[in-house]
Protein backbone atom coordinates (compact mmCIF):
# COMPACT_ATOMS: atom_id res chain seq x y z
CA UNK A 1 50.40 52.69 -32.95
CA UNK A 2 49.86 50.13 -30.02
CA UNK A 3 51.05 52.08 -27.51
CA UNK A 4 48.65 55.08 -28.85
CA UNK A 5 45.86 52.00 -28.58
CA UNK A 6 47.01 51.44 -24.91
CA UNK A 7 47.06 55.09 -23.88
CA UNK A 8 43.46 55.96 -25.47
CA UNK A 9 42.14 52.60 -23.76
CA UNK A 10 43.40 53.81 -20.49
CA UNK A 11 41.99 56.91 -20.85
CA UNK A 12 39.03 55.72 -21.94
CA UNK A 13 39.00 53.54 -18.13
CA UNK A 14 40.06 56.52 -16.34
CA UNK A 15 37.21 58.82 -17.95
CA UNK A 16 34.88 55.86 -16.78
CA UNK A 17 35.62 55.52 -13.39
CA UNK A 18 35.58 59.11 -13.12
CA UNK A 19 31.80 59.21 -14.42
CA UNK A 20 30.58 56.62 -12.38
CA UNK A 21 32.09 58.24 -9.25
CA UNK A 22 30.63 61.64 -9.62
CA UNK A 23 27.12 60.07 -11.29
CA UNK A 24 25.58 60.60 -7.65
CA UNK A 25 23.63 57.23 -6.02
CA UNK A 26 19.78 58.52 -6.76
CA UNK A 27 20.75 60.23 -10.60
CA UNK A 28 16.98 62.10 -11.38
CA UNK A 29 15.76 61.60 -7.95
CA UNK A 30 16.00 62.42 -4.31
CA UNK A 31 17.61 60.79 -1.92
CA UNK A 32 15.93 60.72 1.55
CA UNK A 33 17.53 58.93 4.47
CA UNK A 34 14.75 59.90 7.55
CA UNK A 35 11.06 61.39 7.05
CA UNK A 36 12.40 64.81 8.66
CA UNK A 37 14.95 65.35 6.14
CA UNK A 38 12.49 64.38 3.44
CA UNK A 39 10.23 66.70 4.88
CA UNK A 40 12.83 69.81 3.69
CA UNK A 41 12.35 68.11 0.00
CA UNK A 42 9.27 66.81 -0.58
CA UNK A 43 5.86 67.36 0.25
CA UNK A 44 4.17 65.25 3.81
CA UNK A 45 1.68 63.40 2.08
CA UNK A 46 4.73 62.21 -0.83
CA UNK A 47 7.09 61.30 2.34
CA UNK A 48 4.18 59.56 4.65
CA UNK A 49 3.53 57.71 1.59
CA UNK A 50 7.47 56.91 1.19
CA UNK A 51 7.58 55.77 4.94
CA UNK A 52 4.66 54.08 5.27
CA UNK A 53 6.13 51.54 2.86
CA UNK A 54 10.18 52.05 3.45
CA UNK A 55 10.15 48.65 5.53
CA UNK A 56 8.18 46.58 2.34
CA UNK A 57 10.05 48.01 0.00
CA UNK A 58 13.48 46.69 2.17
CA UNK A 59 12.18 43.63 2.84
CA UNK A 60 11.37 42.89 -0.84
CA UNK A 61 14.11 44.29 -2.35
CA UNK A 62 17.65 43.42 -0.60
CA UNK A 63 19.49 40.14 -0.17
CA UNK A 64 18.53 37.99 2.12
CA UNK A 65 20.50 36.33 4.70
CA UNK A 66 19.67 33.52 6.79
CA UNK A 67 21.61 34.67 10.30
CA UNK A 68 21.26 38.21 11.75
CA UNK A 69 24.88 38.05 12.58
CA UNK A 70 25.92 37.28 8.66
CA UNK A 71 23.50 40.51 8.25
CA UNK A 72 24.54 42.20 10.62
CA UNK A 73 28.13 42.12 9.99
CA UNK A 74 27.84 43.12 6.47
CA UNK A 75 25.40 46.04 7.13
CA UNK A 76 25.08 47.27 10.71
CA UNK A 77 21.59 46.88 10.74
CA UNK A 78 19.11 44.32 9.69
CA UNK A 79 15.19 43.79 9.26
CA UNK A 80 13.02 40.72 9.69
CA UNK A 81 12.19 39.30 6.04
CA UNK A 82 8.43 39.37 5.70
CA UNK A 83 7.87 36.40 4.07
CA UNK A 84 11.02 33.82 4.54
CA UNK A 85 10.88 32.76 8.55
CA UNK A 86 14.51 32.98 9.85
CA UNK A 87 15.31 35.50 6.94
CA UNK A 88 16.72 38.90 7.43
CA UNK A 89 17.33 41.96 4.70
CA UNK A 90 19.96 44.97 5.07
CA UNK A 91 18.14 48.10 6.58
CA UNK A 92 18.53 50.84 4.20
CA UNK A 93 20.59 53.84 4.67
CA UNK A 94 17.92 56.14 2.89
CA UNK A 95 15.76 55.29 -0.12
CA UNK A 96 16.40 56.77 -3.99
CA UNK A 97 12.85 58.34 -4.37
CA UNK A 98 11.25 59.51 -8.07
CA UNK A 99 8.11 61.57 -7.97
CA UNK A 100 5.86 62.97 -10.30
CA UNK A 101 4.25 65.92 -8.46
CA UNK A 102 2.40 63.85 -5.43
CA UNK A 103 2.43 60.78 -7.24
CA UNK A 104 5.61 58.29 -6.66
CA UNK A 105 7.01 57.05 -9.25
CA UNK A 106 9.93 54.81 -7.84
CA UNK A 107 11.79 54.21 -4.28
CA UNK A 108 14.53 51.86 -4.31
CA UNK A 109 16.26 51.24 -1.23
CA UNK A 110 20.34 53.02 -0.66
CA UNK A 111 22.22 50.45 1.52
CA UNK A 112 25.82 51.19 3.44
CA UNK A 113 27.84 48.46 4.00
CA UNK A 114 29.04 48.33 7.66
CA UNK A 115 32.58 48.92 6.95
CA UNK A 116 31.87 52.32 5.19
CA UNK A 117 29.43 53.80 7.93
């Protein structure tokens, strides 16, 4: 009985991690990582609008880090905070973008870390 316990509980794990690694990283949305490529997705008004305010939507929505190099080191490339002098905030890989027609609904920023680029 316990080892039929420890078997379905494993299972259960493995079916999890499985899930979570084929759920992709924008599930419902698009992921765009330059205004070209969301150009073969989207509409160009929906991706001006998206990069027009990619570098707010960084800056207020990553960790921030007082040193470029701690930044830097943990994500290749870094931004200028906006509002905390001496801060910086991971540049984003891409952003995770929900639209409704023309209107946006959501863009939430994709980061890499710098070991996986």
């Amino acid at each position: 009985m316990i080892r039929a316990l420890i078997l379905l509980f494993i299972a259960g794990v493995a079916g999890l991690i499985a899930y979570l690694a084929f759920v992709g990283e924008c599930t419902g949305g698009t992921v765009v990582r330059s205004e070209q490529q969301c150009r073969e997705n989207l509409s160009q008004s929906l991706c001006r609008t998206i990069f027009a305010r990619a570098n707010d939507v960084a800056r207020n929505a990553g960790s921030v880090y007082m040193s470029p190099t701690e930044c830097s080191v943990a994500f290749g490339s870094c931004l200028d905070h906006a509002t905390i002098v001496g801060g910086y905030v991971p540049a984003p890989a891409g952003f995770c973008v929900r639209a409704s027609g023309e209107t946006l609904s959501s863009m939430q920023p994709i980061y890499r870390r710098a070991a996986s680029r």
